[in-house]
Protein backbone atom coordinates (compact mmCIF):
# COMPACT_ATOMS: atom_id res chain seq x y z
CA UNK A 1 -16.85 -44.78 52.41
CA UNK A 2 -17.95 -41.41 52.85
CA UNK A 3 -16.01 -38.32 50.83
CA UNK A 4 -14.57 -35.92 52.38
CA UNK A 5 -12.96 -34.33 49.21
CA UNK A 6 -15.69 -31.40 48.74
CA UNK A 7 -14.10 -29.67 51.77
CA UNK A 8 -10.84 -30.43 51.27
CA UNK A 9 -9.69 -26.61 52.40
CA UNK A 10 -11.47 -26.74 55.68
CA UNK A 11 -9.45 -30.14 56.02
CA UNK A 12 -6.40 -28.34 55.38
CA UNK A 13 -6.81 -25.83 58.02
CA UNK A 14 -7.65 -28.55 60.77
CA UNK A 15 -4.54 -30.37 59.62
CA UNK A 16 -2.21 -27.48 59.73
CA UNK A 17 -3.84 -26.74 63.07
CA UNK A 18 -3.25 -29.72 64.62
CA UNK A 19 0.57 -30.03 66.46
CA UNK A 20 0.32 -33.59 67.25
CA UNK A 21 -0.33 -33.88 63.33
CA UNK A 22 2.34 -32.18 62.47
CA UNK A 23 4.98 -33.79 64.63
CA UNK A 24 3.78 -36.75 63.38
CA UNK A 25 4.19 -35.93 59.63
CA UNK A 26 7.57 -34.23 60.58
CA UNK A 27 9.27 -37.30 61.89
CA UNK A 28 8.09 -39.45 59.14
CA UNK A 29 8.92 -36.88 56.04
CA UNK A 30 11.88 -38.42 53.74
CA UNK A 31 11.57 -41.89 55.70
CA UNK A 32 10.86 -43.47 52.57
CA UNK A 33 12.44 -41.50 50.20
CA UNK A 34 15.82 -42.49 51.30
CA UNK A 35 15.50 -45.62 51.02
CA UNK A 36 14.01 -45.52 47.42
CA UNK A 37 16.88 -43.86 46.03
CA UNK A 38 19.51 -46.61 47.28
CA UNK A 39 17.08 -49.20 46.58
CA UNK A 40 17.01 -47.83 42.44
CA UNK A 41 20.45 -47.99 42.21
CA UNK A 42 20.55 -51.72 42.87
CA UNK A 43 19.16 -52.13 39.26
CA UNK A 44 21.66 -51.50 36.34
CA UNK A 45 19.31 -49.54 34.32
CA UNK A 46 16.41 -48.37 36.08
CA UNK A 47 15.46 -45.76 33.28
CA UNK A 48 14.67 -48.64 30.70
CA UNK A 49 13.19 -50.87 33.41
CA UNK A 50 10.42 -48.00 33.99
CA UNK A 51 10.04 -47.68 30.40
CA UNK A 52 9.49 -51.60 30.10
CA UNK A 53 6.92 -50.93 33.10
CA UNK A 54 5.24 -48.14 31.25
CA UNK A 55 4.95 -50.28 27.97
CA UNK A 56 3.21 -53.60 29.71
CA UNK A 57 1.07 -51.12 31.54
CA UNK A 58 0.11 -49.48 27.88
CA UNK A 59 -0.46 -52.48 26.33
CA UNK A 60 -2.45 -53.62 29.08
CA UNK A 61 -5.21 -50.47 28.44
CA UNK A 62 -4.95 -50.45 24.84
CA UNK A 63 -6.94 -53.69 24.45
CA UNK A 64 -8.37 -53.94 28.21
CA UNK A 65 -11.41 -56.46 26.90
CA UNK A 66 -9.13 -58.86 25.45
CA UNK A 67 -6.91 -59.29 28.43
CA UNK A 68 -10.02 -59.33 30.76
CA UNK A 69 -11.37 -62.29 28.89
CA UNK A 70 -8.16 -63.81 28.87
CA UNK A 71 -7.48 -63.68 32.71
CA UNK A 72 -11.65 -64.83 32.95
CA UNK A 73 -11.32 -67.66 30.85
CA UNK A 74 -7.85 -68.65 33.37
CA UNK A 75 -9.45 -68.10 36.15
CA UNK A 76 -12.68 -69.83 35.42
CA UNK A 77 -10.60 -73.14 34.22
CA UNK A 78 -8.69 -73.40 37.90
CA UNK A 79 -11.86 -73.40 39.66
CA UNK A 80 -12.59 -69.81 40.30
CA UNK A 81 -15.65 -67.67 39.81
CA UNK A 82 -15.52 -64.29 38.31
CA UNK A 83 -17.68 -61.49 38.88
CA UNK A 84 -18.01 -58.08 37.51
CA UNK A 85 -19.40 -54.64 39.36
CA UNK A 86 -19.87 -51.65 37.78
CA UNK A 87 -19.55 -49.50 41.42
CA UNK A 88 -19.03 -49.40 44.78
CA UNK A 89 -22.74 -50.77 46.08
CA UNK A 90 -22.54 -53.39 43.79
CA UNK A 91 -18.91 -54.71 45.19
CA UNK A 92 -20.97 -54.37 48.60
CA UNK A 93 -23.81 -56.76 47.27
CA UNK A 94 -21.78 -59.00 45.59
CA UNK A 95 -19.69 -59.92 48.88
CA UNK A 96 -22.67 -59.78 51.23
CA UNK A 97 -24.30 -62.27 48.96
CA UNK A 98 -21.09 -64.78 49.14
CA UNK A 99 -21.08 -64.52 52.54
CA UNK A 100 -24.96 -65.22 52.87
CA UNK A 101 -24.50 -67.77 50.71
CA UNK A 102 -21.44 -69.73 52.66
CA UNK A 103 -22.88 -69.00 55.81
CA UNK A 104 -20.11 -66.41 56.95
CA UNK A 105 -20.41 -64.60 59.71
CA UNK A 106 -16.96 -63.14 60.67
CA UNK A 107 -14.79 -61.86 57.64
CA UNK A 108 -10.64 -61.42 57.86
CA UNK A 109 -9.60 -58.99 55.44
CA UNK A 110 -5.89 -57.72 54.06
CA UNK A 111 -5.68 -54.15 52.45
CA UNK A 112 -7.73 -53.51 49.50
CA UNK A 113 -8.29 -50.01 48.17
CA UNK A 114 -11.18 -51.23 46.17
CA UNK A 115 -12.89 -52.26 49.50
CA UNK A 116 -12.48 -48.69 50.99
CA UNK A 117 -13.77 -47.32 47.40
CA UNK A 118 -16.42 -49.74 47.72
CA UNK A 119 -17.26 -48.84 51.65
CA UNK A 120 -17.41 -52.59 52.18
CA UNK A 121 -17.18 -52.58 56.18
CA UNK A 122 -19.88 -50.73 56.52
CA UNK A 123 -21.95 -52.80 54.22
CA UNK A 124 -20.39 -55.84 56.26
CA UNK A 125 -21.50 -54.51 59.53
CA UNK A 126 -25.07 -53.84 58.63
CA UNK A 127 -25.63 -57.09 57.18
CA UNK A 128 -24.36 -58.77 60.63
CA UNK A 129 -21.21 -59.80 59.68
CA UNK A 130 -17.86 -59.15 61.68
CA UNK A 131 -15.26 -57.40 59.72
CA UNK A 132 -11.36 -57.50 60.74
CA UNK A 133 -9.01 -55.78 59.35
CA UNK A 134 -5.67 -57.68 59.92
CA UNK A 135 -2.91 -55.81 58.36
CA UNK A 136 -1.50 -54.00 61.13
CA UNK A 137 -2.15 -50.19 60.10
CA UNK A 138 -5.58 -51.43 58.78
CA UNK A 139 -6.02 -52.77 62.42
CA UNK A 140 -4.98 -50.00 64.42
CA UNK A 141 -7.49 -47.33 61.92
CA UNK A 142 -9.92 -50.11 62.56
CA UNK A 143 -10.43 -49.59 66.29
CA UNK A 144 -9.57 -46.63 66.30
CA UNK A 145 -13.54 -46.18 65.12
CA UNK A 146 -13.05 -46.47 61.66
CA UNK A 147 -10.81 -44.19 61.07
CA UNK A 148 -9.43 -43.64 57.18
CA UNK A 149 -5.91 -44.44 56.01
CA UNK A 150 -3.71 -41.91 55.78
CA UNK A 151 -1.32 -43.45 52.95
CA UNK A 152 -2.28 -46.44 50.91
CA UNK A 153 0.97 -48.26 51.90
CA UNK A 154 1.60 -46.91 55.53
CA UNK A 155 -1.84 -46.24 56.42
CA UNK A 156 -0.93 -45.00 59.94
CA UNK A 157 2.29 -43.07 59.12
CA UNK A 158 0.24 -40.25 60.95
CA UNK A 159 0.08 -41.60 64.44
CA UNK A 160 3.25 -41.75 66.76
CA UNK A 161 4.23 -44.49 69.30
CA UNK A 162 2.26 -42.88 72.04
CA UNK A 163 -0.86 -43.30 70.26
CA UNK A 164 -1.23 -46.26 69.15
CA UNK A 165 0.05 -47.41 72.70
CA UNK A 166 -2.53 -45.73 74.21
CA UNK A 167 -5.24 -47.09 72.08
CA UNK A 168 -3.91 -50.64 72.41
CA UNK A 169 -4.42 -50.15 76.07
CA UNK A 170 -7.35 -48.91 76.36
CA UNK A 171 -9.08 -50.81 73.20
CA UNK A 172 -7.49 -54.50 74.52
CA UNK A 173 -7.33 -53.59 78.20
CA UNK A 174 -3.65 -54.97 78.74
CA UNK A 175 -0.92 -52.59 80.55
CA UNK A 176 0.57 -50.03 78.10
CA UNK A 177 3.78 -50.75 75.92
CA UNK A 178 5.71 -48.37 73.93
CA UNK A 179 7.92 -51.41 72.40
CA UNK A 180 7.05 -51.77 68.88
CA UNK A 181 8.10 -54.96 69.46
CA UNK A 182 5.61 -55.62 72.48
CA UNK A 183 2.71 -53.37 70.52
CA UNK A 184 3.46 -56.23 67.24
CA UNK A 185 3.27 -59.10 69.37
CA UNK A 186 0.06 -58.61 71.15
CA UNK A 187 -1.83 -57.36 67.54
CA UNK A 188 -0.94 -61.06 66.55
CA UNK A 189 -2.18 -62.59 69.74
CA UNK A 190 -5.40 -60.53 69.23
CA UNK A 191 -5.85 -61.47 65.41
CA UNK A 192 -4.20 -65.33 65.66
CA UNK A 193 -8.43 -66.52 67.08
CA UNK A 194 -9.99 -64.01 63.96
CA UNK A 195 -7.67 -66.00 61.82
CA UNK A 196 -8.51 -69.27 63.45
CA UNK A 197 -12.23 -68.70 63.61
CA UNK A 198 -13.55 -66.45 60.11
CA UNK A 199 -14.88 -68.07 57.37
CA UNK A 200 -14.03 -65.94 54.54
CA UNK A 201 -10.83 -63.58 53.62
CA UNK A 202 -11.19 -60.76 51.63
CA UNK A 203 -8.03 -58.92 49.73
CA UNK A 204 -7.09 -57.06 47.05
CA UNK A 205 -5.18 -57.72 44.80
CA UNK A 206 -1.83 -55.78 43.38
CA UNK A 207 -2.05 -57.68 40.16
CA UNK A 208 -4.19 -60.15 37.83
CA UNK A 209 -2.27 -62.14 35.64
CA UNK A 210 -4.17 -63.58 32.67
CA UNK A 211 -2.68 -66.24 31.63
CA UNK A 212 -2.54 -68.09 34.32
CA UNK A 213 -6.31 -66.39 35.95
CA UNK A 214 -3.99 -65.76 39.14
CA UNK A 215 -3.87 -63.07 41.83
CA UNK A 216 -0.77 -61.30 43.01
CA UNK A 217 -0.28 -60.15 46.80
CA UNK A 218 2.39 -58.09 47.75
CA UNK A 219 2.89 -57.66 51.51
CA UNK A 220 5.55 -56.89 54.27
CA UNK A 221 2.96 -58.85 57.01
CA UNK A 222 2.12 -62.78 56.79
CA UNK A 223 -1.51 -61.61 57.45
CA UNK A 224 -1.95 -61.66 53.74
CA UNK A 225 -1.18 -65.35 53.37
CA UNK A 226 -3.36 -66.18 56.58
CA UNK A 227 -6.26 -64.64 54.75
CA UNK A 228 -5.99 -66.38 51.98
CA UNK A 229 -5.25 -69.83 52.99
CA UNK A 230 -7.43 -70.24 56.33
CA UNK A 231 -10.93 -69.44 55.86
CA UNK A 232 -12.86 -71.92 53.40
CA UNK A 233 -13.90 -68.34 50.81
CA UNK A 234 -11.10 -65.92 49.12
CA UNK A 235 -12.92 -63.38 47.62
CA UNK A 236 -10.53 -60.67 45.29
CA UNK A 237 -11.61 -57.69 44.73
CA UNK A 238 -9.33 -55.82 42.31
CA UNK A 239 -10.14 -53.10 39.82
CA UNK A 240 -10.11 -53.70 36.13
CA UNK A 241 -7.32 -52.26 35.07
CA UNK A 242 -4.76 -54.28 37.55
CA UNK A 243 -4.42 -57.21 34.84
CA UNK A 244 -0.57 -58.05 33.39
CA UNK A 245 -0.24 -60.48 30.36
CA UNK A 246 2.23 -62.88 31.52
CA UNK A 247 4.11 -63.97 34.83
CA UNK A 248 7.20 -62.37 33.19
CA UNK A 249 5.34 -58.88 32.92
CA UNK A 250 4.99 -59.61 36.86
CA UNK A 251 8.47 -59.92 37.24
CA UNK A 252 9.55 -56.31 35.20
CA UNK A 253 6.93 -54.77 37.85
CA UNK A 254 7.56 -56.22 41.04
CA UNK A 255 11.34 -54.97 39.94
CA UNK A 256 10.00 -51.43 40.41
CA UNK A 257 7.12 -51.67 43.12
CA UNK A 258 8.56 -52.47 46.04
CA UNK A 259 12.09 -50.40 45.36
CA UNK A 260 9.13 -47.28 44.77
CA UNK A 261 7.36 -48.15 47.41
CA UNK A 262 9.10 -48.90 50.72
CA UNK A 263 12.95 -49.18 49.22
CA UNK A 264 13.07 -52.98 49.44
CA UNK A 265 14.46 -54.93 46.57
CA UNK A 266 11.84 -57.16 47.12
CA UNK A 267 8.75 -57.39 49.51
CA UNK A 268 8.55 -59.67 52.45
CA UNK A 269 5.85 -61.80 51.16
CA UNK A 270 4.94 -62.65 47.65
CA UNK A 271 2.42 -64.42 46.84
CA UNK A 272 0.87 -65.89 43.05
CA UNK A 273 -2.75 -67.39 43.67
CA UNK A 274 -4.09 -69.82 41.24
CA UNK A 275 -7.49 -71.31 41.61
CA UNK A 276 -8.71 -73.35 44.86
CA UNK A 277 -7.63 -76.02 46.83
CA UNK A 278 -7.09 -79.50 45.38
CA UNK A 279 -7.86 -82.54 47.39
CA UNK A 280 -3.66 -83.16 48.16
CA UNK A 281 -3.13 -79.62 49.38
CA UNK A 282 -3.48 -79.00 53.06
CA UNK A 283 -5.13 -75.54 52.76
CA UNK A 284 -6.30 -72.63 50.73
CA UNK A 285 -9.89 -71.80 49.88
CA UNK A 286 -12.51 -73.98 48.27
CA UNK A 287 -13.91 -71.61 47.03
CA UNK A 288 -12.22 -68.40 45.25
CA UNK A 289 -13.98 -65.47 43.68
CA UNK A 290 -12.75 -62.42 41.43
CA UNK A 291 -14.68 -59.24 41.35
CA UNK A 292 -13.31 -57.20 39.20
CA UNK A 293 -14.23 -53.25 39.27
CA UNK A 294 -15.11 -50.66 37.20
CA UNK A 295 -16.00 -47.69 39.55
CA UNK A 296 -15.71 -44.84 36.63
CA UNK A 297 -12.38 -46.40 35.06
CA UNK A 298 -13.71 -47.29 31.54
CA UNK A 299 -14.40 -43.36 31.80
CA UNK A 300 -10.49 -42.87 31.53
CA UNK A 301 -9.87 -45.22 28.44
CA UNK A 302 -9.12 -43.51 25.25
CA UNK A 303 -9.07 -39.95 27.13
CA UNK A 304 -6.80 -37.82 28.05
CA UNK A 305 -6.42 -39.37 31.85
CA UNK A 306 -5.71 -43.21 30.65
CA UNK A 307 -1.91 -43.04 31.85
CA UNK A 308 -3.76 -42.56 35.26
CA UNK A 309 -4.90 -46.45 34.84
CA UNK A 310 -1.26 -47.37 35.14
CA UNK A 311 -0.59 -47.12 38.41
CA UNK A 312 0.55 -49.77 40.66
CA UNK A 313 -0.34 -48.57 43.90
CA UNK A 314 3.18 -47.55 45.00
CA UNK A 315 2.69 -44.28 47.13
CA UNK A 316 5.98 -43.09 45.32
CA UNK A 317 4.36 -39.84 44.33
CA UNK A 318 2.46 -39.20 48.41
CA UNK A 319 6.37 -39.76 49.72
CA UNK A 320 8.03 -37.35 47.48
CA UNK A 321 5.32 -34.47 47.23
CA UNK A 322 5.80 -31.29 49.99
CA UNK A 323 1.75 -30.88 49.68
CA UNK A 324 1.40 -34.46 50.71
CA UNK A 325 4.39 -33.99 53.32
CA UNK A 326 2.79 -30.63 55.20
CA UNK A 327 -1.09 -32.38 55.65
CA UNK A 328 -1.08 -35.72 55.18
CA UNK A 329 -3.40 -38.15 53.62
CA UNK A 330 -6.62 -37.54 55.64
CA UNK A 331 -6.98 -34.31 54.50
CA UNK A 332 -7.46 -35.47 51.02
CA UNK A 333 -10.76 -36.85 52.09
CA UNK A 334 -11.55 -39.76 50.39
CA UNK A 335 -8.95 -43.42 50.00
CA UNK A 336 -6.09 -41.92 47.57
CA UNK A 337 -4.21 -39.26 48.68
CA UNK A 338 -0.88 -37.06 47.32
CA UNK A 339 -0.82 -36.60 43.74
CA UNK A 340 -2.37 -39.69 42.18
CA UNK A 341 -5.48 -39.02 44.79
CA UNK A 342 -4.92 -35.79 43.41
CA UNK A 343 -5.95 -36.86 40.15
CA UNK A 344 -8.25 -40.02 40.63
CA UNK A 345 -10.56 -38.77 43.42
CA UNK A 346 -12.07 -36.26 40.75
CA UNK A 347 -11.92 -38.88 37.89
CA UNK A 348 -13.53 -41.69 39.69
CA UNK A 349 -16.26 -39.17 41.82
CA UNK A 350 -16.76 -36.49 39.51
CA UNK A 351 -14.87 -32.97 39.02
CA UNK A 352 -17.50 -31.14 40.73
CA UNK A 353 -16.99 -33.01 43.59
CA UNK A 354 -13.20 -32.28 44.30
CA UNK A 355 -12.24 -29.51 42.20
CA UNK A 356 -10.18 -28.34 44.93
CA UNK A 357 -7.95 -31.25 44.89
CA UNK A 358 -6.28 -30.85 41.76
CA UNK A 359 -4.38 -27.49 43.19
CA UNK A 360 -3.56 -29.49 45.98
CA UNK A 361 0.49 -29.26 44.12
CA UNK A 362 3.08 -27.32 43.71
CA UNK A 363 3.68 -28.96 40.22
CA UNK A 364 7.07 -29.24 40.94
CA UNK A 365 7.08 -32.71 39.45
CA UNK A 366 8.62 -35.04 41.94
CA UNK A 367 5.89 -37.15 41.10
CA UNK A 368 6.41 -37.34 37.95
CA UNK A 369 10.10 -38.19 37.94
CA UNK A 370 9.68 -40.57 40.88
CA UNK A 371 6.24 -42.42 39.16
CA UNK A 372 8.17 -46.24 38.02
CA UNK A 373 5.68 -45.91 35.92
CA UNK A 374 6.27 -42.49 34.05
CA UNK A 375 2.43 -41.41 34.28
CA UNK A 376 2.52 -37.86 34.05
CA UNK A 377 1.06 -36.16 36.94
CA UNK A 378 1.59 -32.54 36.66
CA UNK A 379 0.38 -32.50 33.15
CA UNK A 380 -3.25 -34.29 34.60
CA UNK A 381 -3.32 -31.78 37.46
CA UNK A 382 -2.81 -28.96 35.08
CA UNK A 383 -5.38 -30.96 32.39
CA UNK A 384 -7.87 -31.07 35.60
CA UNK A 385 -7.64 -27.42 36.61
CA UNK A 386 -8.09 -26.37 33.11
CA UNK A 387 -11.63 -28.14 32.82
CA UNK A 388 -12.48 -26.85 36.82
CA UNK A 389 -12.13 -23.36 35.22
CA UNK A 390 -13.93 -24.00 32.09
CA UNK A 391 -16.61 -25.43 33.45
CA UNK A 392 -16.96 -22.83 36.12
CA UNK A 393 -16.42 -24.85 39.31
CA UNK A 394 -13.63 -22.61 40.78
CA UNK A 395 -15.07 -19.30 43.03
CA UNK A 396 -15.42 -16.15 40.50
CA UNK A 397 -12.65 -14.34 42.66
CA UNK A 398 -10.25 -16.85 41.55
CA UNK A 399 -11.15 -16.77 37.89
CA UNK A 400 -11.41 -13.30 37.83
CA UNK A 401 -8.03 -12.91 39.23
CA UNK A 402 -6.10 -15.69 36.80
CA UNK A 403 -8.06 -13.56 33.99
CA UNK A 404 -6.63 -10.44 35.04
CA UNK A 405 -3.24 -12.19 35.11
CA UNK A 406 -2.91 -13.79 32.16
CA UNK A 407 -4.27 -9.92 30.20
CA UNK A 408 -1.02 -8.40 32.37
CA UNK A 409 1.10 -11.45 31.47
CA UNK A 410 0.74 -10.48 27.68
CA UNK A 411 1.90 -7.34 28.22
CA UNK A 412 5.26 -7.07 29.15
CA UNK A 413 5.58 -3.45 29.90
CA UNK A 414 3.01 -3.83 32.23
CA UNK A 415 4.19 -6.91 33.79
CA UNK A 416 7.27 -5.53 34.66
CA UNK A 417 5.77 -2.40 36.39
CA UNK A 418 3.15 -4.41 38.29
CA UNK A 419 6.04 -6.97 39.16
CA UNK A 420 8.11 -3.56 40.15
CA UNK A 421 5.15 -2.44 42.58
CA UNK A 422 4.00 -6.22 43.72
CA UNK A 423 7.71 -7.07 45.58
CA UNK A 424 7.86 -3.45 46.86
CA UNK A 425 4.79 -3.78 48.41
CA UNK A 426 5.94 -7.04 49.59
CA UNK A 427 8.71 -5.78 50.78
CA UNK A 428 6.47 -3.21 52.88
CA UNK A 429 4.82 -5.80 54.00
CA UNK A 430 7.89 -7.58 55.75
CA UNK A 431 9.75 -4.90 56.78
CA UNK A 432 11.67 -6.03 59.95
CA UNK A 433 9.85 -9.08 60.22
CA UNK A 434 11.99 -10.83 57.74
CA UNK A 435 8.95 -12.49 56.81
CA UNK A 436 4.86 -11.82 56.06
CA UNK A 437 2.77 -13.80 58.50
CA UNK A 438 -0.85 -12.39 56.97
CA UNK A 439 -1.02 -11.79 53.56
CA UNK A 440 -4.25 -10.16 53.33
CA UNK A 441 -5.14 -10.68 49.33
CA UNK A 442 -4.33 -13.99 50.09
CA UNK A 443 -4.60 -15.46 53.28
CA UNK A 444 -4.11 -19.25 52.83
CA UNK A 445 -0.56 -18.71 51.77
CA UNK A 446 -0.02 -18.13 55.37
CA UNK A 447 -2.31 -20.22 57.06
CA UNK A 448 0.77 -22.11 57.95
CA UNK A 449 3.86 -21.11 57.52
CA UNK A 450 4.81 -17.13 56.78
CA UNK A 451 5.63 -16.08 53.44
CA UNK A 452 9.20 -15.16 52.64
CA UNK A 453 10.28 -11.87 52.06
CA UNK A 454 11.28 -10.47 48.72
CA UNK A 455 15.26 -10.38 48.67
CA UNK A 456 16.12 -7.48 46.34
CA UNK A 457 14.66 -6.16 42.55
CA UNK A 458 12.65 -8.51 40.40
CA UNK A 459 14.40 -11.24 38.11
CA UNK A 460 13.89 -8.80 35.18
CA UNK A 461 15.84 -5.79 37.04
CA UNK A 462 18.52 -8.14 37.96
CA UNK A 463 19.13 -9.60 34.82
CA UNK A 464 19.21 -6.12 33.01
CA UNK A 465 21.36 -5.43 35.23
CA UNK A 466 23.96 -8.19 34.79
CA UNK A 467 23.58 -8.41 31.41
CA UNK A 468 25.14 -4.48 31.58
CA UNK A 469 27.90 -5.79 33.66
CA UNK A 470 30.31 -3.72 35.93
């Protein structure tokens, strides 16, 4: 998949330009934050259950080999192969060559993140094989030419009724519904033949457990079990660092995931693969492969960015972020968006290829205090923007400026004055507009949405002030 993260700032402008966009994004802001709150308070100490989270996921990186082995030896035992790629192409080769090798020429796939990393519908397609996306949101971005997710759990949060109504119509060529119910029911009579008919599923996977060399799916649509269990080849392609010791670790996170990521206490559909059919079971796949990705994240062990390598996947961080809220996920340009795309699109595709995106927050950190996971976001943002800087990937203007900053900062009589003459001016600027809709020196602070108007002295006159009293 193509990035669009080197021009992330002209996809900002286009997304605050858009009104249809925006509506869209308006209606669904705080949809799932709601819910995540009363869904937390269902467990009777959801501070220690994150911790617990946070420790399984540590333990996890601190001796990734060991646990890989594990969950390859497992999974190798019940029948499965497992296969290792060190990118994106070579997660592309690797499935094309399963398919060739099976004869498959129509693949049924459920969400995988690793699969949009790895561009694998494209690779698909030019090798003559169908792909079909078959979780709903996946589906409608599908025929909708392609089109990238917008949030890696609600991948169409960015599209109202009326679209996707329209697009059904026109893209099945049946009379135009507005019921979701109607809209459901025909995407189910459209996939039920791809089911019927492919000969290999392809998913992700939301966790590997190694000691039993099983995949867990966690999913709200029965797609995900219809992938898995229909066509004759499961292939999983999951990245390395998804792998929990036991079942019981399973259980502490799926406590957490689906409260963080939707507000259920638990998802509709969980499911705990283990090897392929055996001659008394009616269904599931005769043949099940694992390949497990790297992709840049043996880069992150033992540096400062490993806590990024806990994440589950939850979109906690996307729901709860205002950046995330005002442009939505497209705009991040490549398949993680909000804060953790924040942080992993320049990890996994280099710095110099996304510096913007680590200013893409107001490091107010909701993501932080909302992560089940405690990774700590602001702190690789800030970590991020420090090494943009040093190694001079950031426009001279900007490092000029934060230079002339920080020598004023130091200097307290000086900050004061040019604080004194910066809200006056301010001020100027807003005078009977009760707001500034062009700030000249800095013109995307208004791009969309005026900046407020100073309301009185600076914080250090005030304070002077009160601390004088009456």
């Amino acid at each position: 998949m193509e990035s669009r993260a080197h021009r992330f700032r002209r996809n900002i402008a286009e997304a605050l330009a858009n009104p249809v966009l925006q509506a869209n994004l308006s209606k669904a802001k705080g949809k799932f934050v709601e819910k995540r709150a009363q869904a937390i308070q269902e467990l009777d100490d959801f501070e220690a259950t994150r911790e617990a989270a946070r420790e399984i996921r540590d333990r996890v990186l601190a001796n990734l080999d060991l646990w890989l082995e594990t969950f390859e030896a497992n999974a190798r035992a019940r029948g499965a192969t497992v296969l290792w790629a060190k990118d994106g192409n070579e997660v592309s080769r690797l499935v094309v060559e399963i398919a060739k090798r099976h004869g498959v020429k129509k693949v049924v796939k459920s969400k995988s993140m690793l699969s949009e990393e790895a561009g694998l519908n494209q690779a698909l397609l030019a090798a003559g094989i169908e792909p079909v996306e078959t979780d709903l949101g996946e589906y409608i971005l599908q025929i909708n030419g392609y089109e990238p997710p917008s949030h890696i759990i609600a991948p169409v949060v960015h599209k109202s009724l009326d679209e996707i109504a329209d697009l059904f119509a026109r893209t099945h060529r049946t009379p135009r519904k507005t019921e979701i119910a109607a809209l459901t029911r025909e995407a189910r009579q459209v996939l039920r033949e791809h089911f019927l008919t492919a000969e290999m599923g392809v998913t992700g996977g939301n966790f590997l457990i190694a000691e039993t060399g099983s995949v867990a799916l966690v999913t709200n649509e029965g797609n995900g079990r219809m992938v898995t269990t229909l066509p004759r080849v499961h292939v999983a392609i999951t990245g390395i660092e998804k792998i929990v010791p036991t079942l019981e670790d399973l259980s502490t996170l799926m406590r957490l995931l689906p409260r963080s990521a939707t507000g259920q206490s638990i998802s509709n559909y969980v499911s705990v693969l283990t090897g392929t059919k055996n001659p008394a079971e009616l269904d599931g796949p005769e043949h099940l492969y694992f390949i497990l990705v790297d992709n840049g994240r043996t880069r992150l062990l033992g540096s400062d960015y490993q806590p990024m390598l806990r994440c589950i996947r939850c979109g906690a961080c996307m729901n709860h972020c205002p950046v995330y809220q005002t442009i939505g996920g497209q705009a991040y340009g490549w398949v993680y968006p909000g804060p953790m795309g924040s942080v992993l699109t320049p990890l996994l595709l280099g710095l110099e290829k996304a510096h913007d995106l680590p200013y893409a927050a107001t490091l107010c950190n909701q993501c932080g205090v909302v992560c089940p996971v405690k990774i700590p976001l602001p702190e690789l943002l800030r970590n991020l923007r420090e090494e943009a800087d040093k190694r001079r990937l950031r426009p001279w203007r900007e490092r000029l400026a934060l230079r002339a900053w920080a020598w004023i900062a130091l200097r307290p009589s000086l900050y004061a004055l040019a604080s004194r003459l910066l809200v006056r001016y301010l001020a100027w600027l807003a005078e009977g507009r009760g707001g500034i809709s062009v700030l000249a020196a800095a013109p995307g602070w208004t791009m969309g949405r005026n900046f407020p108007a100073p309301e009185g002295e600076t914080f250090r006159t005030r304070y002077r002030m009160r601390k004088r009293g009456p």
